[in-house]
Protein backbone atom coordinates (compact mmCIF):
# COMPACT_ATOMS: atom_id res chain seq x y z
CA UNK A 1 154.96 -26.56 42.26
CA UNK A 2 157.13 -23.58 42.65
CA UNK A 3 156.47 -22.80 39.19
CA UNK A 4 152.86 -22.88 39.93
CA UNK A 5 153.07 -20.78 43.17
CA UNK A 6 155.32 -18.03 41.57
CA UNK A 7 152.48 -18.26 38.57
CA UNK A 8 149.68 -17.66 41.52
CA UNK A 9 152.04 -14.50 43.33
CA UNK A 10 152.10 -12.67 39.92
CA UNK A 11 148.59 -13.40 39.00
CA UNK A 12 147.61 -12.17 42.69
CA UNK A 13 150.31 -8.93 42.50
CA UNK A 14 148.22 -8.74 38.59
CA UNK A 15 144.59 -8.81 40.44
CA UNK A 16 146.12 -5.84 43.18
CA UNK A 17 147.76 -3.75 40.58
CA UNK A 18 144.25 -3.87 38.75
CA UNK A 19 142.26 -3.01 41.50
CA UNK A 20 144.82 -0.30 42.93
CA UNK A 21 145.53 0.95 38.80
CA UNK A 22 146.97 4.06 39.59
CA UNK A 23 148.91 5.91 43.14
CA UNK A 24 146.31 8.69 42.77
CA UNK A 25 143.05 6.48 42.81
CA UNK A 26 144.57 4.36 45.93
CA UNK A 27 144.81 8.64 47.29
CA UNK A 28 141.77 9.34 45.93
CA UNK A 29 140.32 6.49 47.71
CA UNK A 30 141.61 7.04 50.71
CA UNK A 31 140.70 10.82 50.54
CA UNK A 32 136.95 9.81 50.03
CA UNK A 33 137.28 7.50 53.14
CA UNK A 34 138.64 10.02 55.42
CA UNK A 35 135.68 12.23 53.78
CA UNK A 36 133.32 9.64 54.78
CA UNK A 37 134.56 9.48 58.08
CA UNK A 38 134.86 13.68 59.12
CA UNK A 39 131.65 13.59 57.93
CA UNK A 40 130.28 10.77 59.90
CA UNK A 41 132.54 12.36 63.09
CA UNK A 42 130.65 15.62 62.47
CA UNK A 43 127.33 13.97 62.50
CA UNK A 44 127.94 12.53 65.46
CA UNK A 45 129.28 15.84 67.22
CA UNK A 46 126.50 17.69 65.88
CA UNK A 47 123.92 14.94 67.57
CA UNK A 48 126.10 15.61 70.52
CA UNK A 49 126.21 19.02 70.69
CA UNK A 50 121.84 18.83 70.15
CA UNK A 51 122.00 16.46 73.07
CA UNK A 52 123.96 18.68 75.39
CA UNK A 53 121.18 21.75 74.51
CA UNK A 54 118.45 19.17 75.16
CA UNK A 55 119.86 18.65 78.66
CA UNK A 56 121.20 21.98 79.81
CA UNK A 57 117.18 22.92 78.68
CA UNK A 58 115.95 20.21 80.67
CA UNK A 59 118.36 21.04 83.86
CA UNK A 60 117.50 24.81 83.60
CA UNK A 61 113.47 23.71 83.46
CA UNK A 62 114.43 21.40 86.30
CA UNK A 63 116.14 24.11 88.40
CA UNK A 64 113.44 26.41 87.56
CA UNK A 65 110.77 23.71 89.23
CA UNK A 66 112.93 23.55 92.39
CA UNK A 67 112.74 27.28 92.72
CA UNK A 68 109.12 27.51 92.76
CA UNK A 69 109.00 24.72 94.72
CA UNK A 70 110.88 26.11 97.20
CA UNK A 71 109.63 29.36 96.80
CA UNK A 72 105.56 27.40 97.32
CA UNK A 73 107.38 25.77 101.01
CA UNK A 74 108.56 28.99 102.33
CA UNK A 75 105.15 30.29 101.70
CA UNK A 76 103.34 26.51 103.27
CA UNK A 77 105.89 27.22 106.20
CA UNK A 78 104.66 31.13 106.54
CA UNK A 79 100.78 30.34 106.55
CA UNK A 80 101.85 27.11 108.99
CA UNK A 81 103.88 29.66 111.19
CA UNK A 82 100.27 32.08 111.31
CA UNK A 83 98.29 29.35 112.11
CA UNK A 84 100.68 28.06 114.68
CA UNK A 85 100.79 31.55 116.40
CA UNK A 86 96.37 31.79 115.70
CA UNK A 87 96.09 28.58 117.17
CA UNK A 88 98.53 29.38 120.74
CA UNK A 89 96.02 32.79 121.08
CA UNK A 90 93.11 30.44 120.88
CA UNK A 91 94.59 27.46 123.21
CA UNK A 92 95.46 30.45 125.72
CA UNK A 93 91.80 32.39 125.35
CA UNK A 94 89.98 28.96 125.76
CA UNK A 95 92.59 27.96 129.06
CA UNK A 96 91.23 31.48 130.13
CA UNK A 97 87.55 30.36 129.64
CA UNK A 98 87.84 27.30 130.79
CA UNK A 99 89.32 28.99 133.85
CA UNK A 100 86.91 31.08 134.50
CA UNK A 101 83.78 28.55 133.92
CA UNK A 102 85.43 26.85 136.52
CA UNK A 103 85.46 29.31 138.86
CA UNK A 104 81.50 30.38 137.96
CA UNK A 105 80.49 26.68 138.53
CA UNK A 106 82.48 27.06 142.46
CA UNK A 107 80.84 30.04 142.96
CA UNK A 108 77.99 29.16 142.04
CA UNK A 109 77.67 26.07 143.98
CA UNK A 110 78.59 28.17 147.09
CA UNK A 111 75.46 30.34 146.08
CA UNK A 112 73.61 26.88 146.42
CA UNK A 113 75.04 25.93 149.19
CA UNK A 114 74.31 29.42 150.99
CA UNK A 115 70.68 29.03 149.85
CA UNK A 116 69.78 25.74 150.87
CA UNK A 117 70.93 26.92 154.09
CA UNK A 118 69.30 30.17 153.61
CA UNK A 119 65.86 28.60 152.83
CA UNK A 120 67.09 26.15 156.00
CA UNK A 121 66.98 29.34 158.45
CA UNK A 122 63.96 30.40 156.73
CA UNK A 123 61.62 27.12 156.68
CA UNK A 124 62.95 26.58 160.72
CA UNK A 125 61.95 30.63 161.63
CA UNK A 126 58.45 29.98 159.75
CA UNK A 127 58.19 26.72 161.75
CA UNK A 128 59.28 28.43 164.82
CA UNK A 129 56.63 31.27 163.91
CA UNK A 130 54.15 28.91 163.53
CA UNK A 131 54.17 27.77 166.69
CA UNK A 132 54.58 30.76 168.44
């Protein structure tokens, strides 16, 4: 059995030295690995680097929207702050009407007032004419 195991070792350490010939290919091996992988590494930086663009574009797109957005709600608030101050001169002229309707519509039922009693006087001296 130990024959046959030592027989096994030297055939595997046989298979290994085959497959591995030569110091330099095992190197040369390795080399194209590590190749394999910088490249891969660079790939992968250059993807992120692309993303990073992609997303400083999108953030200075974004930031330009919130400008104009803001800029379009100081100009809302403006036009609301007009029609604020438009709609106080109106609310005050229209108190004034109202105001001054209402004192038209007293006077002028004193008027009526003063003529019914007017016309009063007038139909009691015809009366009193009339029998005179």
């Amino acid at each position: 059995l130990q024959k046959e195991l030592l027989k096994y070792k030297q055939e595997a350490r046989n298979l290994q030295g085959i497959k591995l010939s030569s110091p330099q290919d095992a190197l040369q091996q390795r080399l194209v690995q590590q190749d394999a992988a910088v490249l891969q590494l660079k790939q992968e930086l250059l993807r992120a680097n692309m993303d990073k663009e992609e997303l400083h574009n999108q953030n200075v797109d974004l930031q330009r929207k919130v400008e104009e957005r803001n800029r379009l709600l100081a100009e809302y608030k403006k036009e609301l702050c007009q029609k604020d101050r438009h709609l106080q001169q109106h609310q005050t002229k229209l108190d004034e009407m109202l105001r001054q309707l209402s004192e038209a519509s007293y006077q002028q039922v004193d008027l009526e007032r003063e003529l019914e009693h007017k016309e009063a006087l007038l139909a009691h001296c015809m009366k009193r004419e009339a029998e005179e």
